[in-house]
C-alpha atoms as a PDB file:
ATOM      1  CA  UNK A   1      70.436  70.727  64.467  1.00  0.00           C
ATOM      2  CA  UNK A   2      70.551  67.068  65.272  1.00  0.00           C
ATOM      3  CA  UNK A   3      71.966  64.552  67.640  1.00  0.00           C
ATOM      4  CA  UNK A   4      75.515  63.522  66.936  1.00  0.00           C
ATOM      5  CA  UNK A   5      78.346  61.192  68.066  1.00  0.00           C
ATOM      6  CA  UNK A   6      80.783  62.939  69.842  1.00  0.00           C
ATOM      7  CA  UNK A   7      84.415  61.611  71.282  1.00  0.00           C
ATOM      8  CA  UNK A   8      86.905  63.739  73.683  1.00  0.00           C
ATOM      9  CA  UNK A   9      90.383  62.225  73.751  1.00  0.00           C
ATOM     10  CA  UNK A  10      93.871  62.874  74.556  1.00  0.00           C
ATOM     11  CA  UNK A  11      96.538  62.272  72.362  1.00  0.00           C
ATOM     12  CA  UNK A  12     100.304  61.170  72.716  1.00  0.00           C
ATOM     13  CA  UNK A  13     100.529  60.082  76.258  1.00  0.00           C
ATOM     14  CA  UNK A  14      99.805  57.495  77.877  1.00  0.00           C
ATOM     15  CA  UNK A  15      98.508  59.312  80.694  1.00  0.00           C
ATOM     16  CA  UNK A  16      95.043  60.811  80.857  1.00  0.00           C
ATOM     17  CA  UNK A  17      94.798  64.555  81.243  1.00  0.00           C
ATOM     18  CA  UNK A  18      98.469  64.884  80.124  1.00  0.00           C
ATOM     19  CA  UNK A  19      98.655  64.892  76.260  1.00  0.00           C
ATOM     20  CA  UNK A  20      96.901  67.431  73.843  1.00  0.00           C
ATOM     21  CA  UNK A  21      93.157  67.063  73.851  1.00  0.00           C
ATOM     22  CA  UNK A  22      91.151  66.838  70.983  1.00  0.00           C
ATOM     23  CA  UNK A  23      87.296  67.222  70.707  1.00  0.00           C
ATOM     24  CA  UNK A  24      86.076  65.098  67.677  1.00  0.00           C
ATOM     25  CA  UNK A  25      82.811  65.250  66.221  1.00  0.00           C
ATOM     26  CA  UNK A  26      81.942  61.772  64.874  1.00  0.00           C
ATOM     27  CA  UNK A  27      79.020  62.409  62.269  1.00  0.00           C
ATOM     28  CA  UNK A  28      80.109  66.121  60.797  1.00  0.00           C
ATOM     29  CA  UNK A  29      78.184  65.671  57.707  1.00  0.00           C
ATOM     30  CA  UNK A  30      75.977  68.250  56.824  1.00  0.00           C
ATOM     31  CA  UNK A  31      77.564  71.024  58.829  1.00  0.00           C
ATOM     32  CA  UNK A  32      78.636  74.330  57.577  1.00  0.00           C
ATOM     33  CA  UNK A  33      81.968  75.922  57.666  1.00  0.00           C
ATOM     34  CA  UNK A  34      80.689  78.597  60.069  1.00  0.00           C
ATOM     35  CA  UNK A  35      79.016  76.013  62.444  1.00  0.00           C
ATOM     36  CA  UNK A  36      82.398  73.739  62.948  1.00  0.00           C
ATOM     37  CA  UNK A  37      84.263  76.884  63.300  1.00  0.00           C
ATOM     38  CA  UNK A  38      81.685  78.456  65.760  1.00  0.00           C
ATOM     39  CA  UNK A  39      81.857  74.963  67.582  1.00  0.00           C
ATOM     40  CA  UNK A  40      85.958  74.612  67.464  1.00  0.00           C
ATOM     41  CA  UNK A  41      85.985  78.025  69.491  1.00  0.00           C
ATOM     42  CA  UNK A  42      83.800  76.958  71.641  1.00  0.00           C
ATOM     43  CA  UNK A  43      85.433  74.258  72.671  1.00  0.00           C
ATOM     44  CA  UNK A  44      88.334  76.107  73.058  1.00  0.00           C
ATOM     45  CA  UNK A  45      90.805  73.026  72.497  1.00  0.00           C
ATOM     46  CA  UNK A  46      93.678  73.167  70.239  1.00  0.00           C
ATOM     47  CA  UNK A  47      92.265  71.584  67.720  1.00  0.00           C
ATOM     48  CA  UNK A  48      88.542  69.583  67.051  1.00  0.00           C
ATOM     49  CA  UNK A  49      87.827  67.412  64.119  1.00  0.00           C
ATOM     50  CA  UNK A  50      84.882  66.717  62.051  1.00  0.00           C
ATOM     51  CA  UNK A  51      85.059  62.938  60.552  1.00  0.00           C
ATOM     52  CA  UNK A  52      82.633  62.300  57.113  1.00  0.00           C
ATOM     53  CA  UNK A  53      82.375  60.169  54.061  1.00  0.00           C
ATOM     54  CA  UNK A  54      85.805  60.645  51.780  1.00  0.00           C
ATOM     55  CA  UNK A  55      85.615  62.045  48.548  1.00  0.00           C
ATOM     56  CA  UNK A  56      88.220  59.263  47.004  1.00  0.00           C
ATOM     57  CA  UNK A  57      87.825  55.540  46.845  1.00  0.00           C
ATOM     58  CA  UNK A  58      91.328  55.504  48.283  1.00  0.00           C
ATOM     59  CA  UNK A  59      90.248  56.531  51.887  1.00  0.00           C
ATOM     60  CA  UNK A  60      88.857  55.242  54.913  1.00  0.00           C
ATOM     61  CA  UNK A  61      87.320  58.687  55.840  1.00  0.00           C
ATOM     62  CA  UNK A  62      87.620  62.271  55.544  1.00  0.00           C
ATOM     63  CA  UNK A  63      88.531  65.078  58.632  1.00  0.00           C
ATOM     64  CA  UNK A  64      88.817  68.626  58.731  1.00  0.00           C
ATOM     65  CA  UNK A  65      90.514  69.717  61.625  1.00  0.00           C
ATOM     66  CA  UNK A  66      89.467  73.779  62.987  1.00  0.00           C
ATOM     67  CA  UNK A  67      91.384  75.492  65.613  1.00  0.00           C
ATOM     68  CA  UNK A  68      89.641  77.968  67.814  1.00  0.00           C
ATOM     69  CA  UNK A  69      90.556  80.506  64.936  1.00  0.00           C
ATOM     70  CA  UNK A  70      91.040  79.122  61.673  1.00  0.00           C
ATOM     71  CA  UNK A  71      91.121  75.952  59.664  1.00  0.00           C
ATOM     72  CA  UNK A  72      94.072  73.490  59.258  1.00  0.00           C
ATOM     73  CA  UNK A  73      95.304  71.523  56.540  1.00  0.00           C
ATOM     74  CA  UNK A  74      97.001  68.989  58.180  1.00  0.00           C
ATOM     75  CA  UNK A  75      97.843  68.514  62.323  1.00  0.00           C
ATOM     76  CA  UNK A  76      99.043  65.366  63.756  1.00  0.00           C
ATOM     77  CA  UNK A  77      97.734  65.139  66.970  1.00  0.00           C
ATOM     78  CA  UNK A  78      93.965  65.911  65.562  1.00  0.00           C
ATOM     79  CA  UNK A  79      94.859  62.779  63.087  1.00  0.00           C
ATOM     80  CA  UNK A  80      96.481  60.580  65.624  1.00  0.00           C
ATOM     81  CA  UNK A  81      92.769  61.156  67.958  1.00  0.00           C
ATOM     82  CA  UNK A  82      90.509  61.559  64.850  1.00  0.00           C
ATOM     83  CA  UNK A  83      91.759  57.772  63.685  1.00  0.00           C
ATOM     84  CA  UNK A  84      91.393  56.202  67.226  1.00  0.00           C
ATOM     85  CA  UNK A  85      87.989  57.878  67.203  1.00  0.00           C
ATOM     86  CA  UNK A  86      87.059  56.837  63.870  1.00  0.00           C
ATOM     87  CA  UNK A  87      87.875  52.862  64.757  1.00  0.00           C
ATOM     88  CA  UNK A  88      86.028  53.388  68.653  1.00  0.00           C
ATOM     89  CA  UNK A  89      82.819  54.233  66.682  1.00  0.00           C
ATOM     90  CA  UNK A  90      83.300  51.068  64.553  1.00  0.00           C
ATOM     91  CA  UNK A  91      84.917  52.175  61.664  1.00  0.00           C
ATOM     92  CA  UNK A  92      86.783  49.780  59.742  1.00  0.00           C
ATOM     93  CA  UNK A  93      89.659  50.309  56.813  1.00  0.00           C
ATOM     94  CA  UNK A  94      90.010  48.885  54.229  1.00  0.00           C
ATOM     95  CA  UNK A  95      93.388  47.540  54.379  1.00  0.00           C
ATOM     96  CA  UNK A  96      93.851  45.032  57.306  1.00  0.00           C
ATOM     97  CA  UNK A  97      96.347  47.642  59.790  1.00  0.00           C
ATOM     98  CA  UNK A  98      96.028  50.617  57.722  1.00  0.00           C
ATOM     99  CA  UNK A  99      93.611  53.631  58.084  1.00  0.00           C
ATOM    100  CA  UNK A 100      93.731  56.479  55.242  1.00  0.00           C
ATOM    101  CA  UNK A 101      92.934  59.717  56.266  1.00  0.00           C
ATOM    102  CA  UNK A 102      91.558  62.397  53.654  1.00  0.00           C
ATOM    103  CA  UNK A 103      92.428  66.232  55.307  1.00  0.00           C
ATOM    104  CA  UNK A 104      93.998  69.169  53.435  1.00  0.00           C
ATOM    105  CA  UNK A 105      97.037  68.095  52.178  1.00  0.00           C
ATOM    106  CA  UNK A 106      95.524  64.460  50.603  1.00  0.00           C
ATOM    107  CA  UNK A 107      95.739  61.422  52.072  1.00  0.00           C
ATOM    108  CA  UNK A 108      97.820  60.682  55.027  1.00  0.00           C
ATOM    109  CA  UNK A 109      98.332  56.750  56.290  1.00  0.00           C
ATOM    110  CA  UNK A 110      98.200  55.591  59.903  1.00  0.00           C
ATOM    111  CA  UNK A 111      99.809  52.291  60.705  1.00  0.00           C
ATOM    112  CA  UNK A 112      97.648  50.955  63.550  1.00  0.00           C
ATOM    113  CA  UNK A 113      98.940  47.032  63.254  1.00  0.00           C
ATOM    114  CA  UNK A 114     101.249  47.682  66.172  1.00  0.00           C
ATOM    115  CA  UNK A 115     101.106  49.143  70.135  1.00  0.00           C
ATOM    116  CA  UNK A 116     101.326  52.476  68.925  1.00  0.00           C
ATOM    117  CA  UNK A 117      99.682  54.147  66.169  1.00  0.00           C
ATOM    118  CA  UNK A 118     101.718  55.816  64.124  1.00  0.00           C
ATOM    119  CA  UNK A 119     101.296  58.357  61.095  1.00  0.00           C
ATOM    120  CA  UNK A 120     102.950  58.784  58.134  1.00  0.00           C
ATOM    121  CA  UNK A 121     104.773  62.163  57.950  1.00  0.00           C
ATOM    122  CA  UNK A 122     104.236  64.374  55.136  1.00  0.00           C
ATOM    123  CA  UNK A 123     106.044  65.845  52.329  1.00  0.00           C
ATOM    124  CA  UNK A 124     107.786  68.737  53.983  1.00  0.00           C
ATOM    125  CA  UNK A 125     109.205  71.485  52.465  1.00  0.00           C
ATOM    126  CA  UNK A 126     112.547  72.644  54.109  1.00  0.00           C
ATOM    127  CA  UNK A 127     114.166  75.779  53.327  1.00  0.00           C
ATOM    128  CA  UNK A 128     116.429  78.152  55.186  1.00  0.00           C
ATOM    129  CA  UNK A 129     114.774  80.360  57.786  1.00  0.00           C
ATOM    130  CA  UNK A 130     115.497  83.992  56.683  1.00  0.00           C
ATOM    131  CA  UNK A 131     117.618  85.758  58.786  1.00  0.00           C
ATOM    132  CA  UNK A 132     115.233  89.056  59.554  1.00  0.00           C
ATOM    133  CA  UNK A 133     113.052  85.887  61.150  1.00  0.00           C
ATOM    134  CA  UNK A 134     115.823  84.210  63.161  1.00  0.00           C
ATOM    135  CA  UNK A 135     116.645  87.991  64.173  1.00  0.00           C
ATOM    136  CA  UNK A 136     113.616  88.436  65.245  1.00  0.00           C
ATOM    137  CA  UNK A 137     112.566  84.757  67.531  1.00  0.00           C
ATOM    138  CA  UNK A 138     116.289  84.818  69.060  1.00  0.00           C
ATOM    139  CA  UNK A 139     116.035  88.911  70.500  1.00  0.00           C
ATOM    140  CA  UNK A 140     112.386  88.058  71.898  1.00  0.00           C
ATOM    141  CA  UNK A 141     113.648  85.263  73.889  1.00  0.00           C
ATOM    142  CA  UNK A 142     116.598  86.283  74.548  1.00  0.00           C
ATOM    143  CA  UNK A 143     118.400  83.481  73.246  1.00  0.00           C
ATOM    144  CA  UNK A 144     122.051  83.290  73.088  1.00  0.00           C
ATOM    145  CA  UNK A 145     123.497  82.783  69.178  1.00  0.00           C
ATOM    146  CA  UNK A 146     126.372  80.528  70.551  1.00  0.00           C
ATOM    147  CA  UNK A 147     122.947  78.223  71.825  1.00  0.00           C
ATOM    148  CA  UNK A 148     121.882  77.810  68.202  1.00  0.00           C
ATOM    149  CA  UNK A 149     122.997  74.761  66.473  1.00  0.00           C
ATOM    150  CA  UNK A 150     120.993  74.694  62.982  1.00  0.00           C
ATOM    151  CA  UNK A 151     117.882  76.728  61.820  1.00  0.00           C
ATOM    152  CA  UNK A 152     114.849  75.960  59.231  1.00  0.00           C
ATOM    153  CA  UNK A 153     111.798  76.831  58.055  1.00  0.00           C
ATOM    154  CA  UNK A 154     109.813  73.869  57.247  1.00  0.00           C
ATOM    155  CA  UNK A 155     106.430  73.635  55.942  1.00  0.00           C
ATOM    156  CA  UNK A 156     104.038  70.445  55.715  1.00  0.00           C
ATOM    157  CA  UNK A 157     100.799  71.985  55.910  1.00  0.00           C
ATOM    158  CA  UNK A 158     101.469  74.283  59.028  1.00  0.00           C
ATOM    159  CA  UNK A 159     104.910  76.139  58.411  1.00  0.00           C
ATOM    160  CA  UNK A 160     107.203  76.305  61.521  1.00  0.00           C
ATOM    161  CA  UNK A 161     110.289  78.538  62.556  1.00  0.00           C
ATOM    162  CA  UNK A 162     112.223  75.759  63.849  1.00  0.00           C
ATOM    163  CA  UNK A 163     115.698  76.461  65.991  1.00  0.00           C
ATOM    164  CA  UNK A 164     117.592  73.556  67.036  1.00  0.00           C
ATOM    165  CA  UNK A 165     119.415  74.608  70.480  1.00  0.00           C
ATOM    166  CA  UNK A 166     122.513  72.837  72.223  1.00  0.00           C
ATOM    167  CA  UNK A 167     120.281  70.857  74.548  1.00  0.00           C
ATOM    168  CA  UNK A 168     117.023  69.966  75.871  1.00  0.00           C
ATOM    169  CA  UNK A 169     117.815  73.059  79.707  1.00  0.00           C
ATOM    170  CA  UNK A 170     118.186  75.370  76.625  1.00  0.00           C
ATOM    171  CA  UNK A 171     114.623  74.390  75.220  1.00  0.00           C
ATOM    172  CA  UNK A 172     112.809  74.122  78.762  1.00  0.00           C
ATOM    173  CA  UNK A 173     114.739  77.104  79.729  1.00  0.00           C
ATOM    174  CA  UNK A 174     112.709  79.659  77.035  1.00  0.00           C
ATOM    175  CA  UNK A 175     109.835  81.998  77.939  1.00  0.00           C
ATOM    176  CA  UNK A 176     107.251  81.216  75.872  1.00  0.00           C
ATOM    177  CA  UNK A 177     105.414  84.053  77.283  1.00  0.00           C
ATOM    178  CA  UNK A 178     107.212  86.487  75.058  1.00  0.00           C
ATOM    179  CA  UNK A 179     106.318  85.490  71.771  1.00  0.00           C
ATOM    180  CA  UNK A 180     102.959  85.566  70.730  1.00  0.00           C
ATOM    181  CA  UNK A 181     100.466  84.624  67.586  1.00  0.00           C
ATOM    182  CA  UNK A 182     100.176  86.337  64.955  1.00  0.00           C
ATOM    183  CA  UNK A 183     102.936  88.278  65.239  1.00  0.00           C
ATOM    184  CA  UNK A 184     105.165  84.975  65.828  1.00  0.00           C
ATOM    185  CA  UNK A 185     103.724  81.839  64.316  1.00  0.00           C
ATOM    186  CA  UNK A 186     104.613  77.999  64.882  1.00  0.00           C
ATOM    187  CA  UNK A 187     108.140  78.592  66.179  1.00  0.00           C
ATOM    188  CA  UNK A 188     109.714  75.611  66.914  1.00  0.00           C
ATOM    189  CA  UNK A 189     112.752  74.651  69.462  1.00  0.00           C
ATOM    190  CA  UNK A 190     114.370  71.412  69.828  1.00  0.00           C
ATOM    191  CA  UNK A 191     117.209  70.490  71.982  1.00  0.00           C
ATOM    192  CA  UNK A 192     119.034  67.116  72.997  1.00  0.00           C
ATOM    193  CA  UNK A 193     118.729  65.213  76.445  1.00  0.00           C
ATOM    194  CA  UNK A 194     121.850  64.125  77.511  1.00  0.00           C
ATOM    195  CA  UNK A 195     122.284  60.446  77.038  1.00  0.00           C
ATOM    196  CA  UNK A 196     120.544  57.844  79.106  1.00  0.00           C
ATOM    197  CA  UNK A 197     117.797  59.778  79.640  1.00  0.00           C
ATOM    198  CA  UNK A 198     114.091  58.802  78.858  1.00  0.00           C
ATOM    199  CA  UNK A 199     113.723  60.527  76.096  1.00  0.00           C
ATOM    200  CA  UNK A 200     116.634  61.492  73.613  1.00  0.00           C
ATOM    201  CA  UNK A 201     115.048  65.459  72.647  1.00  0.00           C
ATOM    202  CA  UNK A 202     112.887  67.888  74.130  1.00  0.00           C
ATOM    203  CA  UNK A 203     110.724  69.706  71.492  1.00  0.00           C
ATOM    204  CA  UNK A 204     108.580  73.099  72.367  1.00  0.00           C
ATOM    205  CA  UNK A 205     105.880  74.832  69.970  1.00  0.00           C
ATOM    206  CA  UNK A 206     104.825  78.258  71.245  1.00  0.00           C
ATOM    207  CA  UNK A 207     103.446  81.437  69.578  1.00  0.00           C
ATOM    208  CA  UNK A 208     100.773  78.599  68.164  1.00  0.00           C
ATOM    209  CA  UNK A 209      97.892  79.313  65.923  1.00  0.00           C
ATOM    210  CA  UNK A 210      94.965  78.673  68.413  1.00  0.00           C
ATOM    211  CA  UNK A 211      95.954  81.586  70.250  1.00  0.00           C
ATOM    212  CA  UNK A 212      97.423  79.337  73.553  1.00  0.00           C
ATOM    213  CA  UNK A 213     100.994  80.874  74.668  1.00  0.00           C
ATOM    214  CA  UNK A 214     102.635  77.165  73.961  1.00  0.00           C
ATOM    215  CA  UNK A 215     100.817  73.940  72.651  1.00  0.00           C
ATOM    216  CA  UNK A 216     101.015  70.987  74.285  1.00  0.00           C
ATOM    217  CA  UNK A 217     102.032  68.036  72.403  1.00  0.00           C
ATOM    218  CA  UNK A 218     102.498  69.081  68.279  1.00  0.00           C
ATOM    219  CA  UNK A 219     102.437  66.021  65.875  1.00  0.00           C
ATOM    220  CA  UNK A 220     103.186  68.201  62.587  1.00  0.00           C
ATOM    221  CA  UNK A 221     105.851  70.114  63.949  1.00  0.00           C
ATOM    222  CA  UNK A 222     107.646  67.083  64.987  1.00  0.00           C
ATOM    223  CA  UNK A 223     106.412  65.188  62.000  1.00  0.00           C
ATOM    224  CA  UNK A 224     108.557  68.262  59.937  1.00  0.00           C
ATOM    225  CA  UNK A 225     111.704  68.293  62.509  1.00  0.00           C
ATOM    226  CA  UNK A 226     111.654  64.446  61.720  1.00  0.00           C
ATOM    227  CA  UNK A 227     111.682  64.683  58.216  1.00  0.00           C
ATOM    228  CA  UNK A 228     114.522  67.721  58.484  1.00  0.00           C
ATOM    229  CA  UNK A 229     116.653  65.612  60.400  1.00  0.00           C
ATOM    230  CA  UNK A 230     116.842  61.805  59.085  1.00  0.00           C
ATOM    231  CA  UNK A 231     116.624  64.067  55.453  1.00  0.00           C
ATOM    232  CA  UNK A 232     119.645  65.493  56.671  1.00  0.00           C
ATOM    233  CA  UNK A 233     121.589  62.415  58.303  1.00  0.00           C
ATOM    234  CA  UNK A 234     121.285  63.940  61.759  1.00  0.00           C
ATOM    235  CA  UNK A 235     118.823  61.044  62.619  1.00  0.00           C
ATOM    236  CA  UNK A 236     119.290  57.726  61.547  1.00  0.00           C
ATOM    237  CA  UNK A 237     117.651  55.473  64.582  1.00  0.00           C
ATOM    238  CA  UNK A 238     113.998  55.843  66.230  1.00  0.00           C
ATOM    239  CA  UNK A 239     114.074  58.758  68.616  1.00  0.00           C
ATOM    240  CA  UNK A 240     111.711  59.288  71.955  1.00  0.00           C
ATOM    241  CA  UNK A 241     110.857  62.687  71.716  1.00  0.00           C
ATOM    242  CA  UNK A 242     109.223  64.714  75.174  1.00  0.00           C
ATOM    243  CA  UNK A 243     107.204  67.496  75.131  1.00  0.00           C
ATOM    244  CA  UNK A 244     104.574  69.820  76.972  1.00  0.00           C
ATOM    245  CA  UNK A 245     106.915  69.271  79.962  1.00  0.00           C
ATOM    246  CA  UNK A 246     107.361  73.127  80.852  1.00  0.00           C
ATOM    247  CA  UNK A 247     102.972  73.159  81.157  1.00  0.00           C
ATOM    248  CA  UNK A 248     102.350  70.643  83.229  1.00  0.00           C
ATOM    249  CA  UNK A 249     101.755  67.673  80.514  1.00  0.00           C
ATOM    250  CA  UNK A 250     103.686  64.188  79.737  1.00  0.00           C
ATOM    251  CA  UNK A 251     103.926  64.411  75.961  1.00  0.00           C
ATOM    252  CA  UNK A 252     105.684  60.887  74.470  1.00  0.00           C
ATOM    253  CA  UNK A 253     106.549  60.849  70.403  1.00  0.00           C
ATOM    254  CA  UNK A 254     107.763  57.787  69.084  1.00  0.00           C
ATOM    255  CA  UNK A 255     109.709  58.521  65.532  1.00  0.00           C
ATOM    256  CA  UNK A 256     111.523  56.099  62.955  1.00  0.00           C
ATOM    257  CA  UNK A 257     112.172  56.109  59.731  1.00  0.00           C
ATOM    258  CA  UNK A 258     111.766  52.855  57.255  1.00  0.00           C
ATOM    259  CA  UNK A 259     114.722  52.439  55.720  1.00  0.00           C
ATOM    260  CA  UNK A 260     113.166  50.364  52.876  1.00  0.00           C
ATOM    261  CA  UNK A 261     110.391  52.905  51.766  1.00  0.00           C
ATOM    262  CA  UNK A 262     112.170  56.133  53.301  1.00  0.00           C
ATOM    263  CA  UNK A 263     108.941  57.157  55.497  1.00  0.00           C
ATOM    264  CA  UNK A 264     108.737  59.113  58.585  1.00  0.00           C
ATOM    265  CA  UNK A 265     105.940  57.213  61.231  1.00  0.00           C
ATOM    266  CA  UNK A 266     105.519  59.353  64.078  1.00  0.00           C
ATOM    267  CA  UNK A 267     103.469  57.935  66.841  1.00  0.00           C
ATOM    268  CA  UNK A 268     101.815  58.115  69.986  1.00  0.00           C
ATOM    269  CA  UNK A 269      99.037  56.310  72.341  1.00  0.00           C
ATOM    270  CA  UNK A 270      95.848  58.009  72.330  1.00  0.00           C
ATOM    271  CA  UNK A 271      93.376  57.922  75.682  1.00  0.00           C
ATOM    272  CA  UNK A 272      89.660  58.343  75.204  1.00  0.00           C
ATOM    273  CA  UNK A 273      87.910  60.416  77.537  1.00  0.00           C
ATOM    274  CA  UNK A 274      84.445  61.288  76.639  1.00  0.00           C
ATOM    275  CA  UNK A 275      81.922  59.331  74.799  1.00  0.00           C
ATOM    276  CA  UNK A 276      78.343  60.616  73.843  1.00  0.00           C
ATOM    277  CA  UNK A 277      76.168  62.751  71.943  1.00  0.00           C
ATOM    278  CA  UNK A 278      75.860  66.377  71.130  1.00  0.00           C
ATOM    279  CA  UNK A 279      73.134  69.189  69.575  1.00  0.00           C
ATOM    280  CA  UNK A 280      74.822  70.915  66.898  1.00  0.00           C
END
């Protein structure tokens, strides 16, 4: 055991206390699988990150990001906090604006030249969700099929069950209470505001894999509804997204699309917390 650098923050809001918290250990070199596990449950967040040296010339660092049960390949709001924790300790990229992450699924870049940092979404897989799954999310909450308004399964990392409903009261209006992980994972709603409002969709993720009944503010699964929808020609301008409104937090996703290089940035402030040092 030794003394290392440790960072709390919350990411995507601007607010602290009311985004998705993310413990990040600093210095992880040198630890085991079983100790950043052990230490991921005990913190008890959604996620916590372990920054160290990359393993390719081509990034700035490298993170693995555990759950309170189970490594991930790729999360957004761990890489959103894990970045803006990685330049607070006084790490520096390479490229002037431009942090590369190394996690599970290869590199991932985060524009940080502007007021809000912003990562670029991965290649997502989308496919159609199988019916015996839609069956199965719609009769445990009780949804109403005339409510629906497009289905996927997507997968960019995570994989998510993702309904799109006829607007945002639909989305806030689910019990998220009555599905639950494992036997439901990463379902996904998504419903429009009605215009003029603050934020143009309302996005939920409950059933997630840490166990919690809902998650508070989900970078991947928005990252993949992004990609789904400008993909699609459903989105074509930047979109304000909300979310973690039904548990008490004030989630803020800022999406666009470049039209010149064709990628998905999905952003979102990040607050530090809690600076020091821990045993582990």
């Amino acid at each position: 055991m030794r003394q290392r650098r440790f960072i709390q923050c919350d990411v995507f809001t601007s607010v602290p206390t009311r985004g998705n918290g993310l413990a990040v250990v600093v210095d992880g070199e040198g630890l085991s699988d079983q100790e950043m596990q052990a230490f991921a449950a005990w913190t008890n967040l959604a996620e916590t990150t372990f920054l160290m040296s990359p393993t390719t010339e081509e990034a700035d660092y490298k993170v693995r990001i555990f759950t309170p049960k189970r490594e991930m390949l790729f999360a957004g709001h761990p890489t959103l906090g894990s970045c803006a924790s990685w330049l607070r300790a006084g790490g520096k990229p390479r490229t002037e604006g431009l942090v590369k992450q190394e996690c599970g699924v290869g590199i991932v870049d985060v524009d940080v030249s502007g007021a809000v940092p912003a990562f670029a979404a991965p290649k997502t897989t989308i496919a159609p969700l199988p019916p015996e799954k839609l069956d199965a999310i719609t009769s445990a909450l009780g949804l109403s099929r005339d409510r629906i308004v497009r289905t996927a399964e997507l997968a960019n990392g995570p994989v998510w069950q993702v309904l799109e409903l006829a607007s945002a009261a639909d989305v806030l209006a689910a019990d998220s209470g009555k599905v639950r992980y494992p036997e439901y994972l990463g379902v996904g709603l998504i419903g429009a505001h009605p215009p003029g409002a603050e934020c143009q969709f309302e996005v939920r993720n409950i059933a997630p894999s840490s166990g919690m009944s809902e998650d508070p503010i989900t970078g991947s699964l928005n990252a993949a509804i992004a990609m789904w929808m400008y993909g699609a020609g459903y989105w074509r301008d930047p979109v304000t997204v909300a979310q973690g409104t039904c548990i008490g937090r004030q989630g803020r996703l800022f999406i666009r699309r470049d039209d010149n290089t064709g990628i998905v940035w999905v952003g979102g402030q990040t607050c530090i917390l809690i600076e020091g040092t821990l045993t582990l």
